[in-house]
N, C-alpha and C. Protein backbone atom coordinates (compact mmCIF):
# COMPACT_ATOMS: atom_id res chain seq x y z
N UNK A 1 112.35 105.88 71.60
CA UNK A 1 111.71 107.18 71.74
C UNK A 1 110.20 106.99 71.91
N UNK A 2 109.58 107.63 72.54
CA UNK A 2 108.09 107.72 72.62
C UNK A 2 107.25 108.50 71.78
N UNK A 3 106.32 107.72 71.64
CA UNK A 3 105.20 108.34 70.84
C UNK A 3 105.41 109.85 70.70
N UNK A 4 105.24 110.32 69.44
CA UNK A 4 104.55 111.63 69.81
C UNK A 4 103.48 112.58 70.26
N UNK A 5 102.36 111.51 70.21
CA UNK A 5 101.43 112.48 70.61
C UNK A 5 101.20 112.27 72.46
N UNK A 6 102.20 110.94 72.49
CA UNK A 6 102.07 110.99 74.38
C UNK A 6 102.98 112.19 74.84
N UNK A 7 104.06 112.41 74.37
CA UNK A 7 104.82 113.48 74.42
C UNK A 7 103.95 114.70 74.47
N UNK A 8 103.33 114.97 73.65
CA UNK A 8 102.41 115.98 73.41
C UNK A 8 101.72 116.24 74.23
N UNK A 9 100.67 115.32 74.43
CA UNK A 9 99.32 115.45 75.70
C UNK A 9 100.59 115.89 77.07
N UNK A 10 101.42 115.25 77.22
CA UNK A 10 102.26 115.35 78.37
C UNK A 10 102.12 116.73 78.88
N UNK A 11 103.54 117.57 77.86
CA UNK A 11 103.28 118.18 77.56
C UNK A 11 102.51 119.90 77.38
N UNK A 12 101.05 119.35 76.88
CA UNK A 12 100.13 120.06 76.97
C UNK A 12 99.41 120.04 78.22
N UNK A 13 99.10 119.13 78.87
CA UNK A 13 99.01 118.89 80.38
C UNK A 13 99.40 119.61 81.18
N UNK A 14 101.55 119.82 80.94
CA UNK A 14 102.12 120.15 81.92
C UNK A 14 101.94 122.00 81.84
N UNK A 15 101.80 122.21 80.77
CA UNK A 15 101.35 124.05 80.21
C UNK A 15 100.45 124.40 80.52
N UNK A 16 98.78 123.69 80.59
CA UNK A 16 97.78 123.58 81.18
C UNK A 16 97.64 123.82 82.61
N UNK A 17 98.07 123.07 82.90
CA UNK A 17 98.13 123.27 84.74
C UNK A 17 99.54 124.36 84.89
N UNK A 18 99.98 124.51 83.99
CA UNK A 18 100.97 125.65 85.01
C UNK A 18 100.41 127.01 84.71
N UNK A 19 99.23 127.33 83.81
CA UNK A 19 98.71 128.59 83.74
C UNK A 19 97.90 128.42 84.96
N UNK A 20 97.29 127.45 85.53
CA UNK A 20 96.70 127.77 86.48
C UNK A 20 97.42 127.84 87.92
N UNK A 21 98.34 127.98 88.25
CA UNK A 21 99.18 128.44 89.27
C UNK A 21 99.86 129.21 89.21
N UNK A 22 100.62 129.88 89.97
CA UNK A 22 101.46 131.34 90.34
C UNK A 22 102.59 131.03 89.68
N UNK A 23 102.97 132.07 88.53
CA UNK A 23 104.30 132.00 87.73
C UNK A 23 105.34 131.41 87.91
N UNK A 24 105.65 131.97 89.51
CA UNK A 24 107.15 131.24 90.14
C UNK A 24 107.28 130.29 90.21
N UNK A 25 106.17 129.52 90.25
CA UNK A 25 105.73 127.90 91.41
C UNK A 25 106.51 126.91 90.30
N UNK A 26 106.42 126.88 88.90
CA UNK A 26 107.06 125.71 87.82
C UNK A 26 108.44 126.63 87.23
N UNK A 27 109.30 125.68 87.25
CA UNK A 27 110.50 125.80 86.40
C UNK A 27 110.71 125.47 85.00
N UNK A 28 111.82 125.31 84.39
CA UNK A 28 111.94 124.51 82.77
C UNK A 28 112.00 123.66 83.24
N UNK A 29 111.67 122.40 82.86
CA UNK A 29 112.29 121.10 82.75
C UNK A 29 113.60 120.46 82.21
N UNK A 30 114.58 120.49 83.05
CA UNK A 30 115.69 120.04 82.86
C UNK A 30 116.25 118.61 82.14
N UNK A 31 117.19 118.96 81.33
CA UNK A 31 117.75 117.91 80.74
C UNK A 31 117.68 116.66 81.39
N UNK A 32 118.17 116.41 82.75
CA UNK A 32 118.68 115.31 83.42
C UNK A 32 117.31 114.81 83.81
N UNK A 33 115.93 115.89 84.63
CA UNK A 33 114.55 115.23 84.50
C UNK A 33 114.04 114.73 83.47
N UNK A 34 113.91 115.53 82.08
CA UNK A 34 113.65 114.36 80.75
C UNK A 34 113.82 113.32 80.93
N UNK A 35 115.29 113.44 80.81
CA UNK A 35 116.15 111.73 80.65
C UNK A 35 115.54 111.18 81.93
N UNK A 36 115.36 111.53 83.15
CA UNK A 36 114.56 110.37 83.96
C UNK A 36 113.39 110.18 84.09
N UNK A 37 112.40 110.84 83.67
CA UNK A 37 111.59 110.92 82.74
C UNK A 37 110.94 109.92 81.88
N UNK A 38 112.25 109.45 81.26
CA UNK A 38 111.77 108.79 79.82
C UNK A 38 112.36 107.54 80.19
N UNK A 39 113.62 107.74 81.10
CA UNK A 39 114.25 106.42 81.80
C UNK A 39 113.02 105.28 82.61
N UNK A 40 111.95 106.61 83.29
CA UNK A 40 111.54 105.68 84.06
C UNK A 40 110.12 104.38 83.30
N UNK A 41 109.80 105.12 81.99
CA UNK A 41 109.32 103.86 81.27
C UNK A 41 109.82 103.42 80.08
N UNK A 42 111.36 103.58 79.70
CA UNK A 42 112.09 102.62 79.29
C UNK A 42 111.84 101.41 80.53
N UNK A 43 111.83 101.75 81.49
CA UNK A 43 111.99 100.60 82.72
C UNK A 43 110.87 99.98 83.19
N UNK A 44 109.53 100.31 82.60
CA UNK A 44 108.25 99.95 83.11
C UNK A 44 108.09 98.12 81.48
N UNK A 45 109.37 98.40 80.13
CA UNK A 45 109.02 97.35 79.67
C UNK A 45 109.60 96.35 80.24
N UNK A 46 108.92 95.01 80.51
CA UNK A 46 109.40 93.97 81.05
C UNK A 46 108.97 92.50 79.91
N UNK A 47 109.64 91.25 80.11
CA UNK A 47 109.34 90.45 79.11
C UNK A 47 107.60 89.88 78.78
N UNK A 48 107.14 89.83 80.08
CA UNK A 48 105.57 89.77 79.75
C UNK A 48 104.89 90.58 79.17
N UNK A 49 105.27 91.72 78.81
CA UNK A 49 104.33 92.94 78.68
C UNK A 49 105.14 94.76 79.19
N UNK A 50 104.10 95.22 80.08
CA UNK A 50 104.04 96.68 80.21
C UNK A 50 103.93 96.60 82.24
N UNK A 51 104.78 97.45 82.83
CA UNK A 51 104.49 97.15 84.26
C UNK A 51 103.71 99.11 84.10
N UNK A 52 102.43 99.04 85.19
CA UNK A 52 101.84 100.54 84.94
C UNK A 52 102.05 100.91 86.67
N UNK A 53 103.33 100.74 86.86
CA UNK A 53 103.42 101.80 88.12
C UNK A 53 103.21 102.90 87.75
N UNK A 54 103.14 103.78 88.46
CA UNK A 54 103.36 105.23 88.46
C UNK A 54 104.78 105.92 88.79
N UNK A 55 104.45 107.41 86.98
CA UNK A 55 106.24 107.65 87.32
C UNK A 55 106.93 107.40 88.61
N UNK A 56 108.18 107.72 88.41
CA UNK A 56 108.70 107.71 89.60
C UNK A 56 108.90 106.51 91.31
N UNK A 57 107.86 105.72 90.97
CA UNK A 57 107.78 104.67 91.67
C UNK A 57 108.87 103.65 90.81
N UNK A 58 109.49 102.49 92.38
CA UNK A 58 110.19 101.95 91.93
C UNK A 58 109.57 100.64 91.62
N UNK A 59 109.85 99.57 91.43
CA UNK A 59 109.29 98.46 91.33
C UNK A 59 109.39 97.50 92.92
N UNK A 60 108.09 97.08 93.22
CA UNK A 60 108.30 96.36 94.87
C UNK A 60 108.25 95.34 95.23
N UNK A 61 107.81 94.73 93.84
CA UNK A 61 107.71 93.31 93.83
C UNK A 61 108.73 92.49 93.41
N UNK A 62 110.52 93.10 93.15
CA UNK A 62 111.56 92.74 93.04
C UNK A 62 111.54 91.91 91.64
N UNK A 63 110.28 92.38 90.78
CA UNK A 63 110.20 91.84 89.35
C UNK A 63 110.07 90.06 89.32
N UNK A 64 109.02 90.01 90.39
CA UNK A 64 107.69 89.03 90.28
C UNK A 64 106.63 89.84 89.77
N UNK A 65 107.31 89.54 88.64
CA UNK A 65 105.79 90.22 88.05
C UNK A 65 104.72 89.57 87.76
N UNK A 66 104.94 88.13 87.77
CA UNK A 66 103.86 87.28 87.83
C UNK A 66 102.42 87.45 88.93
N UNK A 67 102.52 87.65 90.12
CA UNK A 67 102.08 88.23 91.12
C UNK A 67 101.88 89.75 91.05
N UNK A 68 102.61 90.47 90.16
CA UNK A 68 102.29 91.73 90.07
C UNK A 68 100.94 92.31 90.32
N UNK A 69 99.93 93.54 90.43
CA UNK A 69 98.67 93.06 89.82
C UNK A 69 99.14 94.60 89.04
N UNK A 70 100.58 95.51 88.61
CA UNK A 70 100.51 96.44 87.85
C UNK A 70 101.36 95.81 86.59
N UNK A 71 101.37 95.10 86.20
CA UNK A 71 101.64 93.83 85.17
C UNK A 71 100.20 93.98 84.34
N UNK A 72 100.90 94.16 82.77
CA UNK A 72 99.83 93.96 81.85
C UNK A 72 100.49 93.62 80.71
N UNK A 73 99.69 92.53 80.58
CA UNK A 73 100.02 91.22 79.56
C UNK A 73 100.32 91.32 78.27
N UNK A 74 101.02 91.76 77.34
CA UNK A 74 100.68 91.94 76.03
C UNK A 74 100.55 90.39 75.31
N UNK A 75 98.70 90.20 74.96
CA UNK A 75 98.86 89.14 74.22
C UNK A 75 99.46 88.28 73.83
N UNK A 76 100.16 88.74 72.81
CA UNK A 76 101.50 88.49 71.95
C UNK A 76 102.19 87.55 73.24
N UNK A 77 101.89 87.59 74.12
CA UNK A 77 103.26 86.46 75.61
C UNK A 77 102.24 85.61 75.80
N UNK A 78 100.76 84.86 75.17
CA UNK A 78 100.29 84.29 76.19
C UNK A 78 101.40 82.84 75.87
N UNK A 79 101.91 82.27 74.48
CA UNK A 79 102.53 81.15 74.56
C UNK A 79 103.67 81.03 75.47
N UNK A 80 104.31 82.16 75.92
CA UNK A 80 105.24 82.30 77.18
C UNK A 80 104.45 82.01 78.46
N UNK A 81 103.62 82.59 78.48
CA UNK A 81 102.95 82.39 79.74
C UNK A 81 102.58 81.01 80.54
N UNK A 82 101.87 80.16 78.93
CA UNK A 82 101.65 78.89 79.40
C UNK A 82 103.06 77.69 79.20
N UNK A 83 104.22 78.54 79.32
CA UNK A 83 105.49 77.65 79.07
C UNK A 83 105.90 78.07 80.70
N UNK A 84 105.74 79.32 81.15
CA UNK A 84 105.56 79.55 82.70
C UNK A 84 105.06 78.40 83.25
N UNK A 85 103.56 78.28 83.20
CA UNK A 85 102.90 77.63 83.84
C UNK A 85 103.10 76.07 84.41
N UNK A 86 103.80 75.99 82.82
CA UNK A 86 104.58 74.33 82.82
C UNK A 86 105.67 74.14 83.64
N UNK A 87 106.31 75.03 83.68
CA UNK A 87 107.24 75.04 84.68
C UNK A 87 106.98 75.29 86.27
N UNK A 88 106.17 75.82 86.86
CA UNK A 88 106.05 76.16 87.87
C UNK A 88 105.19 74.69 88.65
N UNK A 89 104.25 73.95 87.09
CA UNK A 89 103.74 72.55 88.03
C UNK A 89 104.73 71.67 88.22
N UNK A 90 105.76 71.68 87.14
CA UNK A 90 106.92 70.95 87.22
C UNK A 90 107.58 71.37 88.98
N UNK A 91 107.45 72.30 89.29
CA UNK A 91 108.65 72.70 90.34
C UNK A 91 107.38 72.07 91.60
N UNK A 92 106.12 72.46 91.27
CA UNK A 92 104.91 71.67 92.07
C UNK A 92 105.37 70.44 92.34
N UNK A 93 105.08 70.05 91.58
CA UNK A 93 105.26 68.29 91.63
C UNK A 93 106.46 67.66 92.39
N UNK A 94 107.38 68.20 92.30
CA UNK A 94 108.73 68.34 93.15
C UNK A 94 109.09 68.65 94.57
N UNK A 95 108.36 70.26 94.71
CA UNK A 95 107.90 70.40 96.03
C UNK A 95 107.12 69.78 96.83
N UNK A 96 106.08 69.18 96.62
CA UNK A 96 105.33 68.15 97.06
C UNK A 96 106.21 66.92 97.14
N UNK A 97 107.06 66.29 96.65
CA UNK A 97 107.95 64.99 96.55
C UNK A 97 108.49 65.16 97.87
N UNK A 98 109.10 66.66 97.53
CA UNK A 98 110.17 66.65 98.74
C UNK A 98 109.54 67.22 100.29
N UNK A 99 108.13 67.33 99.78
CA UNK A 99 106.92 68.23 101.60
C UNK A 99 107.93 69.46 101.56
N UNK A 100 108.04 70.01 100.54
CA UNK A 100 108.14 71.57 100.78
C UNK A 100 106.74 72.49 101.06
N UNK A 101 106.07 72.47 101.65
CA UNK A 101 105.00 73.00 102.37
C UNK A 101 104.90 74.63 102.09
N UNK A 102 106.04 75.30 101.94
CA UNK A 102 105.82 76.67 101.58
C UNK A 102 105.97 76.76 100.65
N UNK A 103 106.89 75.80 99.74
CA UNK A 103 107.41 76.08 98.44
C UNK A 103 106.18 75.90 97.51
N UNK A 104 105.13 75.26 97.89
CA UNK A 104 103.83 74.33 97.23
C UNK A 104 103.03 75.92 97.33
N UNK A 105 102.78 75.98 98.98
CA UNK A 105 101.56 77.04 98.54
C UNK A 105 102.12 78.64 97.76
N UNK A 106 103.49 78.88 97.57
CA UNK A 106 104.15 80.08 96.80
C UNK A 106 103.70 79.42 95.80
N UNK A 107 104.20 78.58 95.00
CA UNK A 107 103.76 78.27 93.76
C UNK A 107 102.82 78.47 93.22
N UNK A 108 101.46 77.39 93.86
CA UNK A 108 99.94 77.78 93.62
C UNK A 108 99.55 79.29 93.82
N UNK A 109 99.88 80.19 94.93
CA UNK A 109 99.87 81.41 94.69
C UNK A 109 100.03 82.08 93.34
N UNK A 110 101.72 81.65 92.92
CA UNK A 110 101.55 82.32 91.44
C UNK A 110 100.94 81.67 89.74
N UNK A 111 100.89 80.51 90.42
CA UNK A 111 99.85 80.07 89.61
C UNK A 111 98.38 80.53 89.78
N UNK A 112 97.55 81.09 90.72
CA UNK A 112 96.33 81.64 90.28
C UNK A 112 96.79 83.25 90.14
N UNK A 113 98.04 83.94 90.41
CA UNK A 113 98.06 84.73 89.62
C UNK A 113 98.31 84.66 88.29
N UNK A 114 99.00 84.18 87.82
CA UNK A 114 99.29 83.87 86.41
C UNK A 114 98.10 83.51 85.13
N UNK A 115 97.19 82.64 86.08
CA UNK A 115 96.03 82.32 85.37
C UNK A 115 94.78 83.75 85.44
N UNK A 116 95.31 84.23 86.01
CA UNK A 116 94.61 85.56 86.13
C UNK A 116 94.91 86.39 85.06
N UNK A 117 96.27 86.03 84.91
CA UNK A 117 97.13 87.40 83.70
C UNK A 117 96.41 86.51 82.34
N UNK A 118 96.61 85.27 82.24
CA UNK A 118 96.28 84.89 81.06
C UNK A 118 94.82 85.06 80.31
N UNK A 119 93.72 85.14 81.45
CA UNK A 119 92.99 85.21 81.35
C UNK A 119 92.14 86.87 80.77
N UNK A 120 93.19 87.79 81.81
CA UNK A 120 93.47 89.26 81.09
C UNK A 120 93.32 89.14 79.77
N UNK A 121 94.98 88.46 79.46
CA UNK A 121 95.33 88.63 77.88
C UNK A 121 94.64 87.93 76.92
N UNK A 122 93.60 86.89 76.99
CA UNK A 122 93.10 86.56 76.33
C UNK A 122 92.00 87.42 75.80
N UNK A 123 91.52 87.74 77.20
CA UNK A 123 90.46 88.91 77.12
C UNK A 123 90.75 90.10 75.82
N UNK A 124 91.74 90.28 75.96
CA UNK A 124 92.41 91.59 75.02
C UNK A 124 92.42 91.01 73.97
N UNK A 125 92.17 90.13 73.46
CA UNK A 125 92.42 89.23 72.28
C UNK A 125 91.04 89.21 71.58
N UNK A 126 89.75 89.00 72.56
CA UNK A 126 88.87 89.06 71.46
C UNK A 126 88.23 90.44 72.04
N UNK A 127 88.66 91.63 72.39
CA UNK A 127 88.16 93.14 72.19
C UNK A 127 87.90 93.43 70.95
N UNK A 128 86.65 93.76 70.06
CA UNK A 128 86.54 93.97 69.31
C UNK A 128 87.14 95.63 68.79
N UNK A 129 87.92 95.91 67.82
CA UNK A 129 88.69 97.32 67.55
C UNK A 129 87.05 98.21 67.40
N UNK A 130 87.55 99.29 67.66
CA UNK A 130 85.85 100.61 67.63
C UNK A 130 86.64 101.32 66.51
N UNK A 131 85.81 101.81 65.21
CA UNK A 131 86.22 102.42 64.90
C UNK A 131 85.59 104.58 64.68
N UNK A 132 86.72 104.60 65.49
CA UNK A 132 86.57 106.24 66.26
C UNK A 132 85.96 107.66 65.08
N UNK A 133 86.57 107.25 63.68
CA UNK A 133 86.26 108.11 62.92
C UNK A 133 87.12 109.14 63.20
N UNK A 134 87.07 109.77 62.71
CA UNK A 134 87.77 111.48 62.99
C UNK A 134 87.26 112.68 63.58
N UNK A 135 87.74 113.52 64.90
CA UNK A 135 87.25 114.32 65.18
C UNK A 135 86.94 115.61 64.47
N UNK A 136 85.48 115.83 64.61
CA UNK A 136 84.46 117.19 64.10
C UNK A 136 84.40 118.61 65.49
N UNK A 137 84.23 119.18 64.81
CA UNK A 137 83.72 120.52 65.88
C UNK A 137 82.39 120.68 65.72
N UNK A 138 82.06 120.90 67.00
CA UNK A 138 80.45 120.50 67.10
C UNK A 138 79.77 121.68 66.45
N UNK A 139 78.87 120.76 66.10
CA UNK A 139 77.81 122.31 65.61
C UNK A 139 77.42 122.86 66.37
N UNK A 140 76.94 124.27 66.37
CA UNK A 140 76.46 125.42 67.21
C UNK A 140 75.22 125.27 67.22
């Protein structure tokens, strides 16, 4: 189930903008839209992380998400990541044995993507937390 307050903003969003258009123009939201809805980022988690297509979009990269660039890293995977990495010089080293010539430069391809993602997630690692305090109503 999702958050509640993403639910919420949703939501409040979707009530928001429908006062500003003509009564007829929005319907209820139907059972079967929810559920696809909520289906479509049950489907955005993947084992690296979070993929941030946009609803309704399908995935195009046939879940190379390594290459992705709507792939976002959750930390927590970089020791997966560099067990990736090991593997893909391994398949390097091989392709080169055998002058696979395309198989070499696909590889290195997702190897500087990959080192890209890691480099993301490390990043996220030393973000220092802000702390927000609690919202006030402004003085007059």
């Amino acid at each position: 189930m999702f958050a509640e307050d993403i639910v919420g903003s949703y939501q409040q969003f979707l009530n928001h903008r429908r006062t500003l258009r003509p009564e007829g123009e929005y319907g209820d939201v139907t059972v079967e839209e929810w559920a696809e809805f909520e289906e479509h980022f049950d489907k955005r988690k993947v084992e690296l992380g979070n993929c941030a297509r946009p609803y309704g979009s399908p995935c195009r990269h046939e879940h190379a998400c390594i290459r992705c660039p709507m792939l976002q890293v959750n930390p927590k995977m970089l020791s997966r990541l560099a067990e990736i990495a090991k593997d893909l010089l391994l398949r390097r080293k091989k392709a080169e044995e055998e002058q696979w010539r395309g198989e070499v430069d696909g590889i290195d391809l997702t190897l500087t993507f990959l080192r890209t993602k890691q480099a993301e997630a490390v990043r996220l690692t030393r973000r220092p937390v802000v702390a927000l305090g609690l919202p006030r109503p402004r003085s007059q």
